[in-house]
PDB file of N, CA and C in Angstrom:
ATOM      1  N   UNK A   1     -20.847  28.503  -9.257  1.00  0.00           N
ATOM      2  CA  UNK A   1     -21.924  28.382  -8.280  1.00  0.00           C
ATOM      3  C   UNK A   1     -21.327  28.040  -6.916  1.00  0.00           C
ATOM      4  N   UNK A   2     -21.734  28.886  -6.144  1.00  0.00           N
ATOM      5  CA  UNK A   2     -20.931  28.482  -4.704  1.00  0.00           C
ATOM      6  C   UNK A   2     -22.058  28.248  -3.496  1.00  0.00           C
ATOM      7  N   UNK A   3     -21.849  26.894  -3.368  1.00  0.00           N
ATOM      8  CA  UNK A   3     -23.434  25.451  -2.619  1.00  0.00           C
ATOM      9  C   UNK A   3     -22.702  26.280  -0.773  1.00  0.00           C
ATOM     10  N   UNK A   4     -23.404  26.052   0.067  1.00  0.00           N
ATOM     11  CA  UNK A   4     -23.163  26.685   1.479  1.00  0.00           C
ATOM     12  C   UNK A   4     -23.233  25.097   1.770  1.00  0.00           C
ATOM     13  N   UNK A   5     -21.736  24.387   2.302  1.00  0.00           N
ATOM     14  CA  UNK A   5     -21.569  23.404   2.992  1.00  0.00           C
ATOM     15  C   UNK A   5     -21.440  23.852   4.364  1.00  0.00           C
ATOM     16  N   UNK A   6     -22.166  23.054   4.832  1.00  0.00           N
ATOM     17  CA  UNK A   6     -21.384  22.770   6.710  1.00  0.00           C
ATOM     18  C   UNK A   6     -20.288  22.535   6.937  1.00  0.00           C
ATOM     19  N   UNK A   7     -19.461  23.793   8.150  1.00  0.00           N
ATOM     20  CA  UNK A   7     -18.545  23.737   8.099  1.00  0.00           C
ATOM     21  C   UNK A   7     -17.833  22.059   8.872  1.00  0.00           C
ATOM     22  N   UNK A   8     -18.146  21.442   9.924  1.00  0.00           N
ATOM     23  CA  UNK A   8     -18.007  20.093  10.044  1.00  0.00           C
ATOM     24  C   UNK A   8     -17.963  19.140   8.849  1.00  0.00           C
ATOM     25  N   UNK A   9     -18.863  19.121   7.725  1.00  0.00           N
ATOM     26  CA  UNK A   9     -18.568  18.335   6.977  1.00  0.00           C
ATOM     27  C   UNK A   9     -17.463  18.209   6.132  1.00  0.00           C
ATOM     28  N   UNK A  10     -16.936  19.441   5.629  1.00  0.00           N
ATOM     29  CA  UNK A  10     -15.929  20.229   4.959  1.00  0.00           C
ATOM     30  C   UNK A  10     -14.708  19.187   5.713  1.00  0.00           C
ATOM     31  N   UNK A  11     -15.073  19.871   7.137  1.00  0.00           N
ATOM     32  CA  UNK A  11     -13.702  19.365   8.639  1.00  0.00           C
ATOM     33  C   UNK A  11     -13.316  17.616   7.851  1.00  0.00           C
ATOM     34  N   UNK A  12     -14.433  16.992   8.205  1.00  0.00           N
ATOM     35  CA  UNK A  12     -14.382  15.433   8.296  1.00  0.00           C
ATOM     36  C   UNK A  12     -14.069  14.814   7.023  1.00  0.00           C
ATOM     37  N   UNK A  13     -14.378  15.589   5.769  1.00  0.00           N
ATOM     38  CA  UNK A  13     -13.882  15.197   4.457  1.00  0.00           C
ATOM     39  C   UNK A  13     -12.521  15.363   4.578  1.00  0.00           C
ATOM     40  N   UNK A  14     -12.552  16.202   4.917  1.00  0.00           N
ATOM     41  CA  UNK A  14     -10.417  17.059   5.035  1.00  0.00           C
ATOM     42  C   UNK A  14      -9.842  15.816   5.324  1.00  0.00           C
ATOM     43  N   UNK A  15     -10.591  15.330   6.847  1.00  0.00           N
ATOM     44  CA  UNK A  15      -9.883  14.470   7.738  1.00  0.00           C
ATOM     45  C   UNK A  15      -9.605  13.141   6.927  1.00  0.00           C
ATOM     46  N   UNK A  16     -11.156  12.478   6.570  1.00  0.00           N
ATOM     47  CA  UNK A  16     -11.050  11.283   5.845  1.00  0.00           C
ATOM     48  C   UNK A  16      -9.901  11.091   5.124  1.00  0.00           C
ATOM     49  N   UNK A  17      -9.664  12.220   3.841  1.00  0.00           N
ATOM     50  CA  UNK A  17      -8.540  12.196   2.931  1.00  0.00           C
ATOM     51  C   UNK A  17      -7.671  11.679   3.586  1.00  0.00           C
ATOM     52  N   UNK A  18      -7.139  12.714   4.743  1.00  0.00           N
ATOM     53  CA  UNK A  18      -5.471  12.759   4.894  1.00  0.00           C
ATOM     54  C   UNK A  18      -5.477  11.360   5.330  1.00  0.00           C
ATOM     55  N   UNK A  19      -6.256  10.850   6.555  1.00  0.00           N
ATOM     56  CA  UNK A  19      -6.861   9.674   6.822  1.00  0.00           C
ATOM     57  C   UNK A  19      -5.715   8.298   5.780  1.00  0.00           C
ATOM     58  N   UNK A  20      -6.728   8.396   4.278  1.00  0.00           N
ATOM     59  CA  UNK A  20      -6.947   7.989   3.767  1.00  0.00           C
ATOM     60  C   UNK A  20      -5.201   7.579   3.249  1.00  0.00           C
ATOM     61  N   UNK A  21      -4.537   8.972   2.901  1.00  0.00           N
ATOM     62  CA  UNK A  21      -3.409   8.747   2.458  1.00  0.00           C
ATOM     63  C   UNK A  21      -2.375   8.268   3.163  1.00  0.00           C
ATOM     64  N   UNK A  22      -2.405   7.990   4.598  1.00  0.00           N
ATOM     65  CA  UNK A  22      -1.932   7.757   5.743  1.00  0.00           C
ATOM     66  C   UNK A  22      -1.686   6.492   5.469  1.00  0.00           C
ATOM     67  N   UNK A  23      -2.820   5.438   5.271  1.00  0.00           N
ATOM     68  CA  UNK A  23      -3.480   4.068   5.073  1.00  0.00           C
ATOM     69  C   UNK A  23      -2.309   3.772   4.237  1.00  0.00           C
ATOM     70  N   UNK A  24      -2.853   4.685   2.775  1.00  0.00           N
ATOM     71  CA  UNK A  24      -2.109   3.938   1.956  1.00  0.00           C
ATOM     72  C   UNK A  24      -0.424   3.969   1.843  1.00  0.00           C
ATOM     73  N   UNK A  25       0.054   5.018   2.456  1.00  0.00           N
ATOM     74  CA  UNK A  25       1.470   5.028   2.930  1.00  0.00           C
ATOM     75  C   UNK A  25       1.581   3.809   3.710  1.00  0.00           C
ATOM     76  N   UNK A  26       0.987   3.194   4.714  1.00  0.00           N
ATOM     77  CA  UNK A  26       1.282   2.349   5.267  1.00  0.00           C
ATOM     78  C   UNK A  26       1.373   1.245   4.752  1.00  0.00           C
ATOM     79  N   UNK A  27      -0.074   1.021   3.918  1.00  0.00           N
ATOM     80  CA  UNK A  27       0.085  -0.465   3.118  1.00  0.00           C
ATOM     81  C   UNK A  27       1.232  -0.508   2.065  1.00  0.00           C
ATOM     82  N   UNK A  28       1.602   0.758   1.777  1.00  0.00           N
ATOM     83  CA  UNK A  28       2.780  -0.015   0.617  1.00  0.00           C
ATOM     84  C   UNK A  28       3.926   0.005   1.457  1.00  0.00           C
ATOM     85  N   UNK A  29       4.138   0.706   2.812  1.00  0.00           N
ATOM     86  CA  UNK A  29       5.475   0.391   3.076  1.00  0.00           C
ATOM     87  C   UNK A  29       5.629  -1.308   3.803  1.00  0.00           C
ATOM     88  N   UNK A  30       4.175  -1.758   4.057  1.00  0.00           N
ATOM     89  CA  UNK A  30       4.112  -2.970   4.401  1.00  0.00           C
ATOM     90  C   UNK A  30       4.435  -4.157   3.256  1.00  0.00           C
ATOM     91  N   UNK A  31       3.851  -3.713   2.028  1.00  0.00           N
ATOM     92  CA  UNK A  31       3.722  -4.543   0.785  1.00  0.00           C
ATOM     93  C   UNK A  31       5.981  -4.422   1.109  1.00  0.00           C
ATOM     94  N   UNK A  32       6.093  -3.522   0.505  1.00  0.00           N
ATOM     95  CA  UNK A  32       7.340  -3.388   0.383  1.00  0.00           C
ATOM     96  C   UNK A  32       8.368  -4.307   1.116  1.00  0.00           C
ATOM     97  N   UNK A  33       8.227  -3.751   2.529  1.00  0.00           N
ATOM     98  CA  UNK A  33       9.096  -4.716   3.435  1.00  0.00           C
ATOM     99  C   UNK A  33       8.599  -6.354   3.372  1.00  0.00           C
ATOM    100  N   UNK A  34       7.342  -6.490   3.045  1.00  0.00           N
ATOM    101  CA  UNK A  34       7.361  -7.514   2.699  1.00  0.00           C
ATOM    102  C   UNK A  34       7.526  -8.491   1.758  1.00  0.00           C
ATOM    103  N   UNK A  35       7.823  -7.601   0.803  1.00  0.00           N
ATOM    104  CA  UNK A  35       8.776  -8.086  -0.472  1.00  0.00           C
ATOM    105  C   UNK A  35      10.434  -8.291   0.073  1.00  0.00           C
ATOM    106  N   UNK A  36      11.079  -7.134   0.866  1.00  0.00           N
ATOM    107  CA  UNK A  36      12.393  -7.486   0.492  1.00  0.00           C
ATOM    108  C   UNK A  36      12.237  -8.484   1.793  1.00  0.00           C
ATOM    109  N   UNK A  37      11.964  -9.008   2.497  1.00  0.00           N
ATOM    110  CA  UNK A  37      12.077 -10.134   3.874  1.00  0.00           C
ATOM    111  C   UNK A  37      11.928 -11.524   2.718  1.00  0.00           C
ATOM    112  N   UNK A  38      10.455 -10.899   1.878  1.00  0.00           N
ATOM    113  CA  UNK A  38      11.072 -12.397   1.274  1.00  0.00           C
ATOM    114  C   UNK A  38      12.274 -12.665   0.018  1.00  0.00           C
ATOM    115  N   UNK A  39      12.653 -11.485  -0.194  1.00  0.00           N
ATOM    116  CA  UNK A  39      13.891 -11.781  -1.070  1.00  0.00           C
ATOM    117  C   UNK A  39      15.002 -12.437  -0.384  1.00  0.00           C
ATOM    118  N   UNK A  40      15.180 -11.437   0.895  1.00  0.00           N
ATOM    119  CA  UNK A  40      15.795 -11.966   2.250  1.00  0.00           C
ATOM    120  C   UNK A  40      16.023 -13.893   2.257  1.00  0.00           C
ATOM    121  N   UNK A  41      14.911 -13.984   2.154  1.00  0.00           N
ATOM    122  CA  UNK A  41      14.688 -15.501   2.811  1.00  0.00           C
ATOM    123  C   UNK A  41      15.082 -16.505   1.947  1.00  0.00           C
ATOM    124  N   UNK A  42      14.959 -16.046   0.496  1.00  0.00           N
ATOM    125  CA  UNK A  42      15.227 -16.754  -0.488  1.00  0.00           C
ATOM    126  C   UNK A  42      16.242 -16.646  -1.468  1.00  0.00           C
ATOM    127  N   UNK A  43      17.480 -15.709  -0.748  1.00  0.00           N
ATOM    128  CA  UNK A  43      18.317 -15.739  -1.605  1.00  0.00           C
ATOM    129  C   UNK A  43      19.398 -17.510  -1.348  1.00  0.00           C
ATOM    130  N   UNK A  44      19.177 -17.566  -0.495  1.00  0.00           N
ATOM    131  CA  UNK A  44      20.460 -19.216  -0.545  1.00  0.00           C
ATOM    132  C   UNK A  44      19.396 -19.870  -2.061  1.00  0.00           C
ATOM    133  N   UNK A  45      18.482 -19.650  -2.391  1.00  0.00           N
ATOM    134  CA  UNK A  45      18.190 -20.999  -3.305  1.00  0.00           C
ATOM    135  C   UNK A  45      18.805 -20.244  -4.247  1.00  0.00           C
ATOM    136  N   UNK A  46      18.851 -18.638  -4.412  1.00  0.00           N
ATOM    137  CA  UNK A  46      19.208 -18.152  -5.841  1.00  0.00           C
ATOM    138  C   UNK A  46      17.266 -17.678  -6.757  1.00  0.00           C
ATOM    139  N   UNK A  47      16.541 -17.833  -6.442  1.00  0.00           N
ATOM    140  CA  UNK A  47      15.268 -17.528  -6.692  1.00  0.00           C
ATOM    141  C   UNK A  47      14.828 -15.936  -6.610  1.00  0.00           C
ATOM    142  N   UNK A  48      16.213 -15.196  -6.702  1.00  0.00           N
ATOM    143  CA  UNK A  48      15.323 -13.955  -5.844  1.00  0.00           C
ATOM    144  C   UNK A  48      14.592 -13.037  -5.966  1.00  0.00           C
ATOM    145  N   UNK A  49      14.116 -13.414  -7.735  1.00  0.00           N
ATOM    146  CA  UNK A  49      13.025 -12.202  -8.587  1.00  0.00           C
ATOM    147  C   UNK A  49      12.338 -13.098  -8.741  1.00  0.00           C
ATOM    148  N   UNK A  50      12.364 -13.959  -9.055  1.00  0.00           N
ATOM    149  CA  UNK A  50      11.154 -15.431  -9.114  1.00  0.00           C
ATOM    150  C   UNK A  50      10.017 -14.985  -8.012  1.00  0.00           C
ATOM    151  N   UNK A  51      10.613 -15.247  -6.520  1.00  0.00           N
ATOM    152  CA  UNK A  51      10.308 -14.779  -5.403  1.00  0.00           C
ATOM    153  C   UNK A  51       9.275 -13.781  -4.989  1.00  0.00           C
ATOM    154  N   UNK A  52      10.519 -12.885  -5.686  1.00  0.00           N
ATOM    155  CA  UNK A  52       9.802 -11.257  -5.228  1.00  0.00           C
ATOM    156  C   UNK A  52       8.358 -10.993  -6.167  1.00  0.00           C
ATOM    157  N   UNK A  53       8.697 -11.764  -7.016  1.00  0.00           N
ATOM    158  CA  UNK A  53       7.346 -11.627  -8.187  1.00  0.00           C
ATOM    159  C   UNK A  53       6.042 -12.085  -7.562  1.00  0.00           C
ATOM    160  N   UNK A  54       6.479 -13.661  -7.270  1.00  0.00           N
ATOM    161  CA  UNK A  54       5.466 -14.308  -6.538  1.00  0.00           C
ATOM    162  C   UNK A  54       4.954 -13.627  -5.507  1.00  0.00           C
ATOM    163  N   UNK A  55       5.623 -13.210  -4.736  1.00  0.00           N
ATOM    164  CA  UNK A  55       5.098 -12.412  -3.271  1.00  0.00           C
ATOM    165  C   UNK A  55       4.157 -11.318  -3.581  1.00  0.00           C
ATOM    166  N   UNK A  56       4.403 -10.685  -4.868  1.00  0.00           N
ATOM    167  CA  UNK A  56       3.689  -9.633  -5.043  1.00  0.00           C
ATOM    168  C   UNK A  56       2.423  -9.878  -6.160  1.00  0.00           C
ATOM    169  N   UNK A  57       2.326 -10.990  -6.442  1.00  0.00           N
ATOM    170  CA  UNK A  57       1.072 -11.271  -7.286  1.00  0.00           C
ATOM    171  C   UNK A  57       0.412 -12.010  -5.836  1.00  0.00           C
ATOM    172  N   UNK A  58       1.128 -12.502  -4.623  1.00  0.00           N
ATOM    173  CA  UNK A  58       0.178 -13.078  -3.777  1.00  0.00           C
ATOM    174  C   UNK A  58      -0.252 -11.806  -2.842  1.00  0.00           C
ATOM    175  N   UNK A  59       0.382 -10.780  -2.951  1.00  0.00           N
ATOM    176  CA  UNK A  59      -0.458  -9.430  -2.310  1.00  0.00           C
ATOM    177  C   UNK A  59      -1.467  -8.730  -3.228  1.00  0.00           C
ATOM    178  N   UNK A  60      -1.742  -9.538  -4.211  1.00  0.00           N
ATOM    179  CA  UNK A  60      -2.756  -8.730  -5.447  1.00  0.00           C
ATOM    180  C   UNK A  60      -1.731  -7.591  -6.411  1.00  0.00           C
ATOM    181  N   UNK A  61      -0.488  -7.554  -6.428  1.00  0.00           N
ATOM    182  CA  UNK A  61       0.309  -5.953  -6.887  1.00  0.00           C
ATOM    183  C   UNK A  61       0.455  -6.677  -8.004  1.00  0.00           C
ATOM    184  N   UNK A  62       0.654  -7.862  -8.549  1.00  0.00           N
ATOM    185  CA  UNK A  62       1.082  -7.912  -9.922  1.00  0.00           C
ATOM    186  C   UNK A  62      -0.209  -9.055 -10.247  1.00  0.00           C
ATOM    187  N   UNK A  63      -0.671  -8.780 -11.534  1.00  0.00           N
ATOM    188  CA  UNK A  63      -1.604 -10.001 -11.952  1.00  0.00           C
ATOM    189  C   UNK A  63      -1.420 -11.353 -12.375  1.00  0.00           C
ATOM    190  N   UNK A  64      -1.674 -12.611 -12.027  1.00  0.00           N
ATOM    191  CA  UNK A  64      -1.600 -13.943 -11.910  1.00  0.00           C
ATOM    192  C   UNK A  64      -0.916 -14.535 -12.983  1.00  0.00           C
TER     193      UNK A  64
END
């Protein structure tokens, strides 16, 4: 069955997506660097997966 969309709406869905995947490229390269800064920070104690764990259950990526 082929529905007759507007061609603008079609446009702005397109857009949203790419939009969308943009975002999330960004948030993980943020999550990321902000994992290794704090590995960074905490290697003199020797903690440095302890750390990285913590950092990432306090960004929501790993569960509590």
């Amino acid at each position: 069955m082929i529905y007759d969309v507007p061609e603008p709406f079609v446009l702005a869905q397109r857009q949203a997506i790419r939009n969308n995947r943009q975002q999330a490229k960004l948030a993980t390269q943020t999550v990321v660097s902000q994992a290794n800064w704090n590995v960074v920070a905490s290697r003199d104690e020797g903690d440095v997966i302890e750390s990285a764990v913590r950092s990432m259950q306090c960004s929501g990526w790993l569960g509590q």
